[in-house]
C-alpha atoms as a PDB file:
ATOM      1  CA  UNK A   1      96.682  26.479  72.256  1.00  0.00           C
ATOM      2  CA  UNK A   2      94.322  26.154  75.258  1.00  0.00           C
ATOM      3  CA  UNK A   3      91.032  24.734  74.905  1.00  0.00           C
ATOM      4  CA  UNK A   4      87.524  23.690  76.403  1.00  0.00           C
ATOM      5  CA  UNK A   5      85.301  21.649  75.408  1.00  0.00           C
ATOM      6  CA  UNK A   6      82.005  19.890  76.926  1.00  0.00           C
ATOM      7  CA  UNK A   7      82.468  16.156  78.236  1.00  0.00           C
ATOM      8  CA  UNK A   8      80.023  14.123  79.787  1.00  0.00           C
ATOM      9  CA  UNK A   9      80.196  12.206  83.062  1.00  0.00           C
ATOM     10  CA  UNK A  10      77.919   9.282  83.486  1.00  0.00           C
ATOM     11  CA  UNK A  11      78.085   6.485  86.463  1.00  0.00           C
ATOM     12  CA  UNK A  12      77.604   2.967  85.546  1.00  0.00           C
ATOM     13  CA  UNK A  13      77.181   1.246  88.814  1.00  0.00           C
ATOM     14  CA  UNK A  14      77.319  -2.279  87.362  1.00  0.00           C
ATOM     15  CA  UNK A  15      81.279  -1.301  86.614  1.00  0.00           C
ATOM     16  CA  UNK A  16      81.373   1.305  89.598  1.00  0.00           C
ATOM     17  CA  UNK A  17      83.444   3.012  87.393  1.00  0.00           C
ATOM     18  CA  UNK A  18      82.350   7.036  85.828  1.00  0.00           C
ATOM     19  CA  UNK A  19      82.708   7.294  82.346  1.00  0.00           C
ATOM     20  CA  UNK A  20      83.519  10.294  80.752  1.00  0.00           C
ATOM     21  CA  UNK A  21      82.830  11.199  76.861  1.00  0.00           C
ATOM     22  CA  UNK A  22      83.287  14.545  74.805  1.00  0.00           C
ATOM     23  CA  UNK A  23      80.206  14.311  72.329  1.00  0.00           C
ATOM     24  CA  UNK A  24      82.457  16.890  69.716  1.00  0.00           C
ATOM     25  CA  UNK A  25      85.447  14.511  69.609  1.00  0.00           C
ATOM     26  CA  UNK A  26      85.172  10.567  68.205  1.00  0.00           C
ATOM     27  CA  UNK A  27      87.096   8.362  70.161  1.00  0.00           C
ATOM     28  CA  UNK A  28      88.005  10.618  72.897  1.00  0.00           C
ATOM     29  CA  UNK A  29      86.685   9.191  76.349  1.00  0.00           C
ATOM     30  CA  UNK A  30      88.068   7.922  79.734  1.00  0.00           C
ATOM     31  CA  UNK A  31      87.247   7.294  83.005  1.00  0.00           C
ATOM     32  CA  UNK A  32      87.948   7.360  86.747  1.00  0.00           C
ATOM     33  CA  UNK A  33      86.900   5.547  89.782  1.00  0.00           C
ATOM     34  CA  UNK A  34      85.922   8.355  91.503  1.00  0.00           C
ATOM     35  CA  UNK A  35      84.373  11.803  89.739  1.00  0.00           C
ATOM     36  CA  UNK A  36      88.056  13.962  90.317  1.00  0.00           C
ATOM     37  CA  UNK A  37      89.987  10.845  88.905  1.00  0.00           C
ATOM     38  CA  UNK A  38      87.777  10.875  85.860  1.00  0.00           C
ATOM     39  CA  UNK A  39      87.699  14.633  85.421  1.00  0.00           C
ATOM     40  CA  UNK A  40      91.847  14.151  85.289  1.00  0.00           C
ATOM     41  CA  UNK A  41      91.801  12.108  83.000  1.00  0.00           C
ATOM     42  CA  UNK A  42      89.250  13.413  80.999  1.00  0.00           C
ATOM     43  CA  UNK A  43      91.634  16.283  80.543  1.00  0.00           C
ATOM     44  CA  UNK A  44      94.890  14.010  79.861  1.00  0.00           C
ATOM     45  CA  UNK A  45      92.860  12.225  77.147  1.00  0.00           C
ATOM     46  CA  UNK A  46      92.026  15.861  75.388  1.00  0.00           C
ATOM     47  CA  UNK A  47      95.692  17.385  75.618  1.00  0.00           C
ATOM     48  CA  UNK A  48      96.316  14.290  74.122  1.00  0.00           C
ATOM     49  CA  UNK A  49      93.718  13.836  71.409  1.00  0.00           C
ATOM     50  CA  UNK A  50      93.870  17.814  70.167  1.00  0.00           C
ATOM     51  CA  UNK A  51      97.431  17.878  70.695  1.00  0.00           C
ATOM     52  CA  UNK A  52      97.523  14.318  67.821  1.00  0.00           C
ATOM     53  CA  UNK A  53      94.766  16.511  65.449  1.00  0.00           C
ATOM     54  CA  UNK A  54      97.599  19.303  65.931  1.00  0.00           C
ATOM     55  CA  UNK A  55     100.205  17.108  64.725  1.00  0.00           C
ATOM     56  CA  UNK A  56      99.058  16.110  61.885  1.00  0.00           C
ATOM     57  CA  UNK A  57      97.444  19.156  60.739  1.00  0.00           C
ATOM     58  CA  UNK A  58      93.621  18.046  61.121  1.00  0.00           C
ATOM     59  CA  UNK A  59      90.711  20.680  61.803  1.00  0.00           C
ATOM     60  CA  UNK A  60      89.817  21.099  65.638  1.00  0.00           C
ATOM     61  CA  UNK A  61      86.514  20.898  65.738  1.00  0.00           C
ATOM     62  CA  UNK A  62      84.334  24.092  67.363  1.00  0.00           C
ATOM     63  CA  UNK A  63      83.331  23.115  70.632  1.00  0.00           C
ATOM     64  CA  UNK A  64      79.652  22.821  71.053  1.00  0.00           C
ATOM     65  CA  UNK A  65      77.784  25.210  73.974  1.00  0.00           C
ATOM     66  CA  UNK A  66      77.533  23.332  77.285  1.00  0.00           C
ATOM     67  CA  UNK A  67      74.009  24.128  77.786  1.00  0.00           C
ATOM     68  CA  UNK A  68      73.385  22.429  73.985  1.00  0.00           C
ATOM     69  CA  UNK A  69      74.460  19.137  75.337  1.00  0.00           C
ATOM     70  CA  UNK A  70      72.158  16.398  75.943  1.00  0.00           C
ATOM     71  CA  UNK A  71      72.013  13.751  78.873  1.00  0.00           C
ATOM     72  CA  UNK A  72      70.729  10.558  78.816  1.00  0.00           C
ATOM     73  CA  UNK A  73      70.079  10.634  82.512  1.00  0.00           C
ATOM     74  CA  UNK A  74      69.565  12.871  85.255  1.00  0.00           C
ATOM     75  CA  UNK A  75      72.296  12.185  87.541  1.00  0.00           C
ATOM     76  CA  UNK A  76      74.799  12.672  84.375  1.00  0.00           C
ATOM     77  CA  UNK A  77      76.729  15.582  84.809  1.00  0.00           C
ATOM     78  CA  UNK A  78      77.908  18.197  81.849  1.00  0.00           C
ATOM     79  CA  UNK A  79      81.129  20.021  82.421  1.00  0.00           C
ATOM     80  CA  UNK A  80      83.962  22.140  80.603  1.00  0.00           C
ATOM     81  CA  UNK A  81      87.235  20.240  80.316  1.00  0.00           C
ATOM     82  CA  UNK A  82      90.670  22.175  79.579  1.00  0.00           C
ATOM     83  CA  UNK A  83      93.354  21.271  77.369  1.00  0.00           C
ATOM     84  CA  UNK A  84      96.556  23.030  76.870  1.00  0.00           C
ATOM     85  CA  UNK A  85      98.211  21.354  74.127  1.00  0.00           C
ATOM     86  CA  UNK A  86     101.471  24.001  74.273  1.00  0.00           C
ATOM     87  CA  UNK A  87     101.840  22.323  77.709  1.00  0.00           C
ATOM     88  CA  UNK A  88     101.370  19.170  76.877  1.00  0.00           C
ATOM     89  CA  UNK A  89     103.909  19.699  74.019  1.00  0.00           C
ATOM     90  CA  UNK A  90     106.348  20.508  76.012  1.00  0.00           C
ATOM     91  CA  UNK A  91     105.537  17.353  78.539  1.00  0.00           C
ATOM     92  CA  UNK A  92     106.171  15.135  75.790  1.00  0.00           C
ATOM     93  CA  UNK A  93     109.477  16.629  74.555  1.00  0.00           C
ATOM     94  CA  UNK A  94     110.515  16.653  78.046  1.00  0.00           C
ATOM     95  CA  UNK A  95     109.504  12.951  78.688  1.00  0.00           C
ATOM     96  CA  UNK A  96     110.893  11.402  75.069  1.00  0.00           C
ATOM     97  CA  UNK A  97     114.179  13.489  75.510  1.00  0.00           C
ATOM     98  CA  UNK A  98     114.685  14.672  78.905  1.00  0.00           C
ATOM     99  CA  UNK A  99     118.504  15.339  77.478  1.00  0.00           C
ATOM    100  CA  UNK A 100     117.203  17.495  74.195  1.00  0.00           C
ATOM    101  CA  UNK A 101     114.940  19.256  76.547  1.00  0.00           C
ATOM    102  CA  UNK A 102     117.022  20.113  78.628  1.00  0.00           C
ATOM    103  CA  UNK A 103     119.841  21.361  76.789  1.00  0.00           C
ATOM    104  CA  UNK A 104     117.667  23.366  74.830  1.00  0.00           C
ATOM    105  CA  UNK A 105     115.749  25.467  77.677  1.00  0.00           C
ATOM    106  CA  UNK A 106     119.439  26.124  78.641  1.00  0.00           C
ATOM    107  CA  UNK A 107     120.555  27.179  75.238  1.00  0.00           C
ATOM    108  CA  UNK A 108     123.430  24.841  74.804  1.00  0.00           C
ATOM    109  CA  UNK A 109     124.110  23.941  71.128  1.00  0.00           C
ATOM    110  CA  UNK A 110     125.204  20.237  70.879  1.00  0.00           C
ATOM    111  CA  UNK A 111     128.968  20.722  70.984  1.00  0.00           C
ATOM    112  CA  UNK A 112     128.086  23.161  74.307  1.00  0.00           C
ATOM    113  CA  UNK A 113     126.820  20.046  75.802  1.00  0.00           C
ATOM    114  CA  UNK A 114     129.048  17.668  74.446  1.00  0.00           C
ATOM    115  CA  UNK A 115     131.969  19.957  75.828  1.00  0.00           C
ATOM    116  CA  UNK A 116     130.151  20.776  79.084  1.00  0.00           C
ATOM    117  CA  UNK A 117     129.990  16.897  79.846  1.00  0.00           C
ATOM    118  CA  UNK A 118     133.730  16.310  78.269  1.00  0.00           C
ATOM    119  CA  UNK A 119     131.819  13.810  75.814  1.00  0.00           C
ATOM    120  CA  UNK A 120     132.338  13.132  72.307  1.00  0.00           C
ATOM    121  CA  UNK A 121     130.272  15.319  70.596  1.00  0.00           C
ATOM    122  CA  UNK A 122     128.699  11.923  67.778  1.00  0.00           C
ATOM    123  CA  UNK A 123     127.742  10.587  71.484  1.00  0.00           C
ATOM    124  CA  UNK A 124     125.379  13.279  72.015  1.00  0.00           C
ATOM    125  CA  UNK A 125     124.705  13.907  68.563  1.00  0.00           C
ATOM    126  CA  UNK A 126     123.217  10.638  68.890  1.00  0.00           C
ATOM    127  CA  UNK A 127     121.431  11.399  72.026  1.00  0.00           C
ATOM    128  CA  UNK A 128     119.769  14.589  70.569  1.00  0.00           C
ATOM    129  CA  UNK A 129     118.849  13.094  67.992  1.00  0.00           C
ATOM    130  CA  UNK A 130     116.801   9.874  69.939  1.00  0.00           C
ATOM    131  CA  UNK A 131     119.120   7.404  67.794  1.00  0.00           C
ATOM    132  CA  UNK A 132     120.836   6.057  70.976  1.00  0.00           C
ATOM    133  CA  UNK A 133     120.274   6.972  74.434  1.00  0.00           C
ATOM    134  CA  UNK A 134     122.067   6.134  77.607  1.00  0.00           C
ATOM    135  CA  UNK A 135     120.503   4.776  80.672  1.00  0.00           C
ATOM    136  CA  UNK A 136     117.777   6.741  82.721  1.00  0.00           C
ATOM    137  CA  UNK A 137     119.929   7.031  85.629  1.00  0.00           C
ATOM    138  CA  UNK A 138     122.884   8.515  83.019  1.00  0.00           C
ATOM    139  CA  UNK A 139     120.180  10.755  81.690  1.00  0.00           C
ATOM    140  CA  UNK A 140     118.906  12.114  84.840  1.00  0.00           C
ATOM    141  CA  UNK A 141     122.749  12.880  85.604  1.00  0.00           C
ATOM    142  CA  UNK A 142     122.919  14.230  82.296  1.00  0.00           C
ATOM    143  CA  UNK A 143     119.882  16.744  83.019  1.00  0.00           C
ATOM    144  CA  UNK A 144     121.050  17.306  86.593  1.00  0.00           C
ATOM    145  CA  UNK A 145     124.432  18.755  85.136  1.00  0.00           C
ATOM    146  CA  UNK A 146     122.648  20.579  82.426  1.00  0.00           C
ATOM    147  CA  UNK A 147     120.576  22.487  84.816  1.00  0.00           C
ATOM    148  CA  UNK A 148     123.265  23.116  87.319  1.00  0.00           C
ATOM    149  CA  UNK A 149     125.596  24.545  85.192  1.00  0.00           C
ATOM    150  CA  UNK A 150     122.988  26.955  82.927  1.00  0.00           C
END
C-alpha cells in the first residue's frame, strides 16, 4: 500500500538537531541533522511503523488534511511524507533472507536450488526456512549464483 501522511518538522537549536513528528501516528517520530536527513528518515520510520500496524492487522489511521495541522511555531514546517509499505516488504524479506528472496524472484523451488548449488537439499531447507544460515559472504555467493543462473 502507498501512503501519505502529514509530519511535522521543528528545529531545536539547543540540540541542533530537526525533529520530525506525524501528529496521526503515536510513537512515530525521528530526526535528522539537516532538514533532507530528517525528511529520510521521517519516511523510513513510517514504512516502518504502517508496515508493523499491517502486520499485525491493526487499523491505519485516516491521515489528517495538511492544511488542518497545527504548528507551535512559525519556522515549523508541515509536509506530506510517503510510505510504501509493499516496498518496504519486500526490503525486509530481502534483508532477513537474501537466499529465500532470491530464490523465489527466480522461481526456484527448494530442491531447484538445492540442486542448482549441488547442496543437500535439509541444508537449504534450513536456510529457507531462517533455522540456520551460512555466512554473509556464502550467502552473497549463494544470491550471486541464484541470479546468474535464472
Amino acid at each position: 500500500m502507498k501512503y501519505a501522511y502529514p509530519a511535522v518538522i521543528t528545529w531545536n537549536g539547543e540540540d541542533k538537531t530537526y525533529y520530525v513528528t506525524f501528529p496521526d501516528l503515536e510513537n512515530c517520530f525521528t530526526d535528522g541533522a539537516t532538514v533532507p536527513e530528517a525528511l529520510e528518515n521521517a519516511s523510513d520510520a513510517l514504512d516502518l511503523m504502517l508496515w508493523g500496524k499491517e502486520e499485525a492487522g491493526e487499523t491505519i489511521p485516516t491521515p489528517t488534511p495538511i492544511g488542518s495541522i497545527p504548528v507551535k511555531k512559525a519556522e515549523d514546517i508541515v509536509t506530506l511524507v510517503l510510505a510504501d509499505t509493499d516496498a518496504y516488504r519486500e526490503v525486509i524479506a530481502r534483508e532477513n533472507n537474501p537466499i529465500r528472496y532470491a530464490r523465489e524472484k527466480a522461481g526456484l523451488n527448494i530442491k531447484g536450488l538445492a540442486k542448482l548449488l549441488g547442496a543437500p537439499y535439509r541444508t537449504v531447507q534450513d536456510w529457507n526456512a531462517g533455522r540456520r544460515m551460512p555466512p554473509k559472504w556464502v550467502q552473497d555467493l549463494v544470491v550471486e549464483k541464484i541470479e546468474a543462473v535464472c
